[in-house]
C-alpha atoms as a PDB file:
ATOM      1  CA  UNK A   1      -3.095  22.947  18.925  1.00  0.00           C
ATOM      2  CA  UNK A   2      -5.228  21.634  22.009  1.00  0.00           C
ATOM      3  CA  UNK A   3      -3.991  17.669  22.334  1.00  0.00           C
ATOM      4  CA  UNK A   4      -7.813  17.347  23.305  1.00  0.00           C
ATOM      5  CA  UNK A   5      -8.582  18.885  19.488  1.00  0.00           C
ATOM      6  CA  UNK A   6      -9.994  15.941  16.765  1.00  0.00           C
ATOM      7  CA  UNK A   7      -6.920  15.567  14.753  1.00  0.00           C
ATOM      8  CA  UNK A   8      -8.014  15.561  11.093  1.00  0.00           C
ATOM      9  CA  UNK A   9      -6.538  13.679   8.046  1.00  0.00           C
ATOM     10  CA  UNK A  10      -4.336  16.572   6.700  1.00  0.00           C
ATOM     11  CA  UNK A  11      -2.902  17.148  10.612  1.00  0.00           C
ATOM     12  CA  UNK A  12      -1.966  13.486  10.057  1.00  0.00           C
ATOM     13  CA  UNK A  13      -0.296  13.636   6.917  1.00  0.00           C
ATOM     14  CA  UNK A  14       1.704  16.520   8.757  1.00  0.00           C
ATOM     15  CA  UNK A  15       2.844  14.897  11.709  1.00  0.00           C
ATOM     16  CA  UNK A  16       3.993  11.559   9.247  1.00  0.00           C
ATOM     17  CA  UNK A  17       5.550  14.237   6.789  1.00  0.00           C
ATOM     18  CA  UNK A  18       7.812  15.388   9.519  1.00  0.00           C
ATOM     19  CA  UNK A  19       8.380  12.103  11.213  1.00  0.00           C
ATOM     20  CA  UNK A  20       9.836  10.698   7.811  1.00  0.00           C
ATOM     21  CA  UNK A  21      11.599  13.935   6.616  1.00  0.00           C
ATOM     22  CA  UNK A  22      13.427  13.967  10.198  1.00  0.00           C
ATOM     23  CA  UNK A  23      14.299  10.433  10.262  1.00  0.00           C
ATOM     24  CA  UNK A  24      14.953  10.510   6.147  1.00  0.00           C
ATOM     25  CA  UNK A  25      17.444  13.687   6.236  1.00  0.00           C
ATOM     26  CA  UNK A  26      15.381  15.138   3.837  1.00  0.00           C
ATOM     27  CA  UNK A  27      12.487  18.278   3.957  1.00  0.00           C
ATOM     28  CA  UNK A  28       9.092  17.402   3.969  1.00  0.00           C
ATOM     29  CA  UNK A  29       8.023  19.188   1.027  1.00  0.00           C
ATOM     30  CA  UNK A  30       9.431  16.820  -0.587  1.00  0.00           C
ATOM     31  CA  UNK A  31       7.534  14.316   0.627  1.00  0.00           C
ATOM     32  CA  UNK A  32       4.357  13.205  -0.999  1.00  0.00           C
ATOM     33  CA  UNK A  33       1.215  10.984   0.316  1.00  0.00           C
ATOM     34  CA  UNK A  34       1.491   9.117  -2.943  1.00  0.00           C
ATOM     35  CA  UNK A  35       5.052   8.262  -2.354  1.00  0.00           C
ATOM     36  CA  UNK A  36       5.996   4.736  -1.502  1.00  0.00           C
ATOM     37  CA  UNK A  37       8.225   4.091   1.818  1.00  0.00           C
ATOM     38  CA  UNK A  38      11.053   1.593  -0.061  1.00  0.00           C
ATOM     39  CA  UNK A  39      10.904   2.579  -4.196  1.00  0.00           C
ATOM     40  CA  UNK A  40      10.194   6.215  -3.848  1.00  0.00           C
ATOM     41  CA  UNK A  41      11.676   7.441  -0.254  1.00  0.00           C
ATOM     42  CA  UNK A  42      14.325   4.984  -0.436  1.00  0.00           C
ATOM     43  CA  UNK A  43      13.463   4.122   3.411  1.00  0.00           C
ATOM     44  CA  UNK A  44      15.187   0.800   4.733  1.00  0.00           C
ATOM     45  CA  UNK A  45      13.364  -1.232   7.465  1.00  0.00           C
ATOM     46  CA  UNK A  46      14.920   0.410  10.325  1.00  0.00           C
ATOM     47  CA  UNK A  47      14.090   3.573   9.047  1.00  0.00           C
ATOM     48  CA  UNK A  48      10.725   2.487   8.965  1.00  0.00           C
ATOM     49  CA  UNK A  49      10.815   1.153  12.843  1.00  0.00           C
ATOM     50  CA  UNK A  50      11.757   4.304  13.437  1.00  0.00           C
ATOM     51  CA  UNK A  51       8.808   6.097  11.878  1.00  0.00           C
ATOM     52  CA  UNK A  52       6.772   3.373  13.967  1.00  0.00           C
ATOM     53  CA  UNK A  53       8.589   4.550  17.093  1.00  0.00           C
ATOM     54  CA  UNK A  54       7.655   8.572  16.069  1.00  0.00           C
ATOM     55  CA  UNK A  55       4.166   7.954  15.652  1.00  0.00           C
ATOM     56  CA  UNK A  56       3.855   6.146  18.460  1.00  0.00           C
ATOM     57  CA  UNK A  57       4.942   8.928  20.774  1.00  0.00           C
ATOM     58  CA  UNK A  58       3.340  11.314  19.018  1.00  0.00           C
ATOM     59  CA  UNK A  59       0.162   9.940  18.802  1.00  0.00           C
ATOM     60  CA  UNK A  60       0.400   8.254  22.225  1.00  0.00           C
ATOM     61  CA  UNK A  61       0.029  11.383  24.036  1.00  0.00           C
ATOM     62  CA  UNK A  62      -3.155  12.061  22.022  1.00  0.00           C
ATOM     63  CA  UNK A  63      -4.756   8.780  22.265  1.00  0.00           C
ATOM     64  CA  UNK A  64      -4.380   6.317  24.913  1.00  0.00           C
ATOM     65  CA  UNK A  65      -2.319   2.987  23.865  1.00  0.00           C
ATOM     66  CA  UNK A  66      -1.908   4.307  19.939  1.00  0.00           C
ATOM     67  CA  UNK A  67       0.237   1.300  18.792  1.00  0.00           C
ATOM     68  CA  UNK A  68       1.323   0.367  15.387  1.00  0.00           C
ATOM     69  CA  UNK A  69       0.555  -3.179  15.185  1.00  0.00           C
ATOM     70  CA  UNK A  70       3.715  -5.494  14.268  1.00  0.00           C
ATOM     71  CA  UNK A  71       1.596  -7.219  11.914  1.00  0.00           C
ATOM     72  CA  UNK A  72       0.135  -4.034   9.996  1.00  0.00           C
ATOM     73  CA  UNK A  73       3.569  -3.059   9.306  1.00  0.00           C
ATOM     74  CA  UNK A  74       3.748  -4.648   6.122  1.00  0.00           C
ATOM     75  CA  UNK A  75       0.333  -3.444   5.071  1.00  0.00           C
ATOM     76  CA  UNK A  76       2.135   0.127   5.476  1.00  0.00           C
ATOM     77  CA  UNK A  77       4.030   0.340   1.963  1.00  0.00           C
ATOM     78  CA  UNK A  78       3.143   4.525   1.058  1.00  0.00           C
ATOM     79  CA  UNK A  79       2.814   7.410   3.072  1.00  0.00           C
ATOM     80  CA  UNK A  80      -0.748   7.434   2.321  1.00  0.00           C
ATOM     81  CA  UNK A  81      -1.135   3.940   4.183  1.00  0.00           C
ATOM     82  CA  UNK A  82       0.777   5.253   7.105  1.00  0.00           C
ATOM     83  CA  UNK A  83      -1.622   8.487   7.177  1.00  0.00           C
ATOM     84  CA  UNK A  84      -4.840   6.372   6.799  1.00  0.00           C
ATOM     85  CA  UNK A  85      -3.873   4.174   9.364  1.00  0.00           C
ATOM     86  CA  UNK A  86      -3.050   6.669  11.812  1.00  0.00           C
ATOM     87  CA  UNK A  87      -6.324   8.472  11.012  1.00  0.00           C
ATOM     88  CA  UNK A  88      -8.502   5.707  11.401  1.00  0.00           C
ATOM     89  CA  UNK A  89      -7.164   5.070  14.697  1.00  0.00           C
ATOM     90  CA  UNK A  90      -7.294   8.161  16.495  1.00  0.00           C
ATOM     91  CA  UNK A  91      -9.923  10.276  14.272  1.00  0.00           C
ATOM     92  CA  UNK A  92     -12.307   8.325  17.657  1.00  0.00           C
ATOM     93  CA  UNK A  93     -10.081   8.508  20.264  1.00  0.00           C
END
């Protein structure tokens, strides 16, 4: 994939998928959008900074100055908030 390429929802969900199974210990098929980080994943907060960190890099080299606002963080309870997030920020980069 062409880092120039749109990146599309479902490319998203990917990219978080394998962010949280990496920093999780766990596979990514097991990992669902509908999932919640804390009840369902069982993610602490530093587990969580360090899905920030991930996307960050990952998306940084795709769009310039992709951030993860300190402040949104605790809008970002599911994977499905992390993946719409992510989407609408870089779906016009």
């Amino acid at each position: 994939m062409s880092n120039d390429a749109p990146l599309d929802r479902s490319a998203v969900l990917e990219i978080v998928k394998a962010s949280l199974a990496d920093i999780l210990e766990v596979e990514a098929s097991t990992i669902s959008e509908g999932q919640s980080f804390v009840d369902d994943l069982e993610a602490d907060s530093l587990a969580l900074i360090e899905l920030v960190e991930a996307l960050e890099e990952e998306f940084a080299e795709r769009s310039i100055d992709f951030r993860i606002e300190d402040e949104d963080l605790e809008d970002l309870k599911s994977v499905r908030d992390a993946v719409d997030y992510v989407y609408a920020r870089v779906k016009d980069a």
